[in-house]
Protein backbone atom coordinates (compact mmCIF):
# COMPACT_ATOMS: atom_id res chain seq x y z
CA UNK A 1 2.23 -15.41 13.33
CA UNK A 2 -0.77 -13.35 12.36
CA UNK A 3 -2.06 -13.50 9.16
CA UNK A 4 -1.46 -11.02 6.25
CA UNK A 5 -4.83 -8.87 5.53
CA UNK A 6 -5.94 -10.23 2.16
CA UNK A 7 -6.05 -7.93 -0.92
CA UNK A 8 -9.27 -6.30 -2.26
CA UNK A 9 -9.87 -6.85 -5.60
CA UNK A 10 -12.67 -4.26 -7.60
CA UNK A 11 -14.97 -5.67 -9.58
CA UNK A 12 -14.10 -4.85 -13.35
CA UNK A 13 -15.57 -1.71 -14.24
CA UNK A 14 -18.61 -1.88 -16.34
CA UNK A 15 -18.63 2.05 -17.07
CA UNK A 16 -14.72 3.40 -15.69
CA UNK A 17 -16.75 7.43 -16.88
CA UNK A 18 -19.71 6.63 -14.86
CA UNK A 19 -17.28 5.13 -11.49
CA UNK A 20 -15.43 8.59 -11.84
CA UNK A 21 -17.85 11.00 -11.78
CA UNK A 22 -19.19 8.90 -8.76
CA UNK A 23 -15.85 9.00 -6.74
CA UNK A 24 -15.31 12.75 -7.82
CA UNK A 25 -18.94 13.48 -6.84
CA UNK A 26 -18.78 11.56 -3.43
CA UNK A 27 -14.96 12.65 -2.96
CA UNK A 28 -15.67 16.82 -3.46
CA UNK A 29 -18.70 15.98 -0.68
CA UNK A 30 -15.92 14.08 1.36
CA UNK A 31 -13.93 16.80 1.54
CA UNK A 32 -16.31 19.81 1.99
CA UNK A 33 -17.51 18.08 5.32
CA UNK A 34 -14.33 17.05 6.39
CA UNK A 35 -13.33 20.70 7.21
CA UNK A 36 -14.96 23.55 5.61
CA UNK A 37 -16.29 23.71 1.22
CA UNK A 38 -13.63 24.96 -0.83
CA UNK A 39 -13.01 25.91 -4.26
CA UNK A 40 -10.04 23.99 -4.29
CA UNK A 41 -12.21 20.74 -3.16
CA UNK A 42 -13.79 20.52 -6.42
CA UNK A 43 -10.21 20.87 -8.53
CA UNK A 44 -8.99 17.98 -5.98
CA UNK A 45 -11.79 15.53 -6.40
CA UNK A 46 -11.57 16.18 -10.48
CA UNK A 47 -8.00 15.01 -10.13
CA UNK A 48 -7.86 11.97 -8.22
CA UNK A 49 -10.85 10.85 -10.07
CA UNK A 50 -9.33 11.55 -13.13
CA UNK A 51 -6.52 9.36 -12.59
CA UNK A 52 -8.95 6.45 -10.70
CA UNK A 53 -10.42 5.94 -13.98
CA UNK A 54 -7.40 6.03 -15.91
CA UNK A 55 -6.20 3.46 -13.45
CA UNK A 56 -9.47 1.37 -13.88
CA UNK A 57 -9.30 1.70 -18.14
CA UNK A 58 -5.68 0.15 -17.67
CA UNK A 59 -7.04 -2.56 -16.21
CA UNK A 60 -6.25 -1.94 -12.21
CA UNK A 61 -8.41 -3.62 -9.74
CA UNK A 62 -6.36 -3.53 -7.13
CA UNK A 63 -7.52 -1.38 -4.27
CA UNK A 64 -4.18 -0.94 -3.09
CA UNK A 65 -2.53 -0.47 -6.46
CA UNK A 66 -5.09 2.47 -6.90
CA UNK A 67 -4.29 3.54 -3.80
CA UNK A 68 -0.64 3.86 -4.06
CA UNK A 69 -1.34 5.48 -7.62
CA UNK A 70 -3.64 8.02 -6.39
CA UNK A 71 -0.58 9.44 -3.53
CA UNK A 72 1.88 8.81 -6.26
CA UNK A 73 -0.05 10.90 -8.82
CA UNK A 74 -1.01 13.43 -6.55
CA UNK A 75 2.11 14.56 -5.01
CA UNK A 76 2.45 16.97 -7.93
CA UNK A 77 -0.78 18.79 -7.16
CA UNK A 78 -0.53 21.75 -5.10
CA UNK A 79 -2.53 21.60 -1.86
CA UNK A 80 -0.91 25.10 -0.50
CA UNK A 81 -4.56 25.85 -0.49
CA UNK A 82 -5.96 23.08 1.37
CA UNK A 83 -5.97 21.18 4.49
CA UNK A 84 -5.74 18.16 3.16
CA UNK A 85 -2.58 15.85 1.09
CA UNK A 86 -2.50 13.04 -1.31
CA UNK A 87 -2.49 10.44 1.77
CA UNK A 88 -5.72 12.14 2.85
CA UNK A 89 -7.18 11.92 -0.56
CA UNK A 90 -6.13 8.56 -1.32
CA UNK A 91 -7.60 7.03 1.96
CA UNK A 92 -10.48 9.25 1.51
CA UNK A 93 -10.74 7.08 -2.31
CA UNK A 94 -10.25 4.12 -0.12
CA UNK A 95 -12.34 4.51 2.67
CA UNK A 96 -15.35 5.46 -0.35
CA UNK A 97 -14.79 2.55 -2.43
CA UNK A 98 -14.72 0.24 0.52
CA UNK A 99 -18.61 1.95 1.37
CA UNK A 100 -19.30 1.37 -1.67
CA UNK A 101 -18.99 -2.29 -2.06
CA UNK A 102 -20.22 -2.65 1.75
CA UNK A 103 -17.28 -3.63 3.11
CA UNK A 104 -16.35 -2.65 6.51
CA UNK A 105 -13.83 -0.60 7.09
CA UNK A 106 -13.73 -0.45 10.90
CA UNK A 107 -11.18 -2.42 13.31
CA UNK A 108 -9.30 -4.58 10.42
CA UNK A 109 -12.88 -6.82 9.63
């Protein structure tokens, strides 16, 4: 039976202000080299970030929880004007945070 990919746990923020306007920074230049810059990159980034750091002062360290939270919370923005969704977004989060702490993200290692 294979075995059940272990959790990753965040390190407790020291500054939850300082982690967002990381993720929103690194997120809006996600996003404008994914496809092409929008205007509407810059309102997406602002929101997920805003609720990763409300996730983070509640005391989530999960990466999955934050995950989940992130496509929950974003399914009420309206991406009409962009190419991406709220999975996009949140495994964008993901795939940043995982960079972030050096882990790889490649292949299930």
């Amino acid at each position: 039976m294979p075995e059940p990919i272990p959790s990753i746990t965040l390190p407790p923020p020291e500054d939850p202000q300082q982690e967002g306007v990381w993720l929103q920074t690194s997120l809006q230049q996600w996003l404008d080299q994914e496809f092409i810059p929008e205007a509407i990159n810059q309102q997406i980034a602002q929101r997920a970030s805003q609720i990763f750091v409300r996730q983070r002062m509640e005391g989530e360290n999960d990466l999955g929880s934050l995950v989940i939270a992130i496509v929950t919370e974003m399914q009420s923005f309206n991406f009409r004007e962009s190419f991406f969704s709220e999975f996009a977004i949140a495994n964008a989060v993901s795939d940043l945070l995982l960079d972030s702490l050096g882990i790889d993200r490649c292949c299930g290692s």
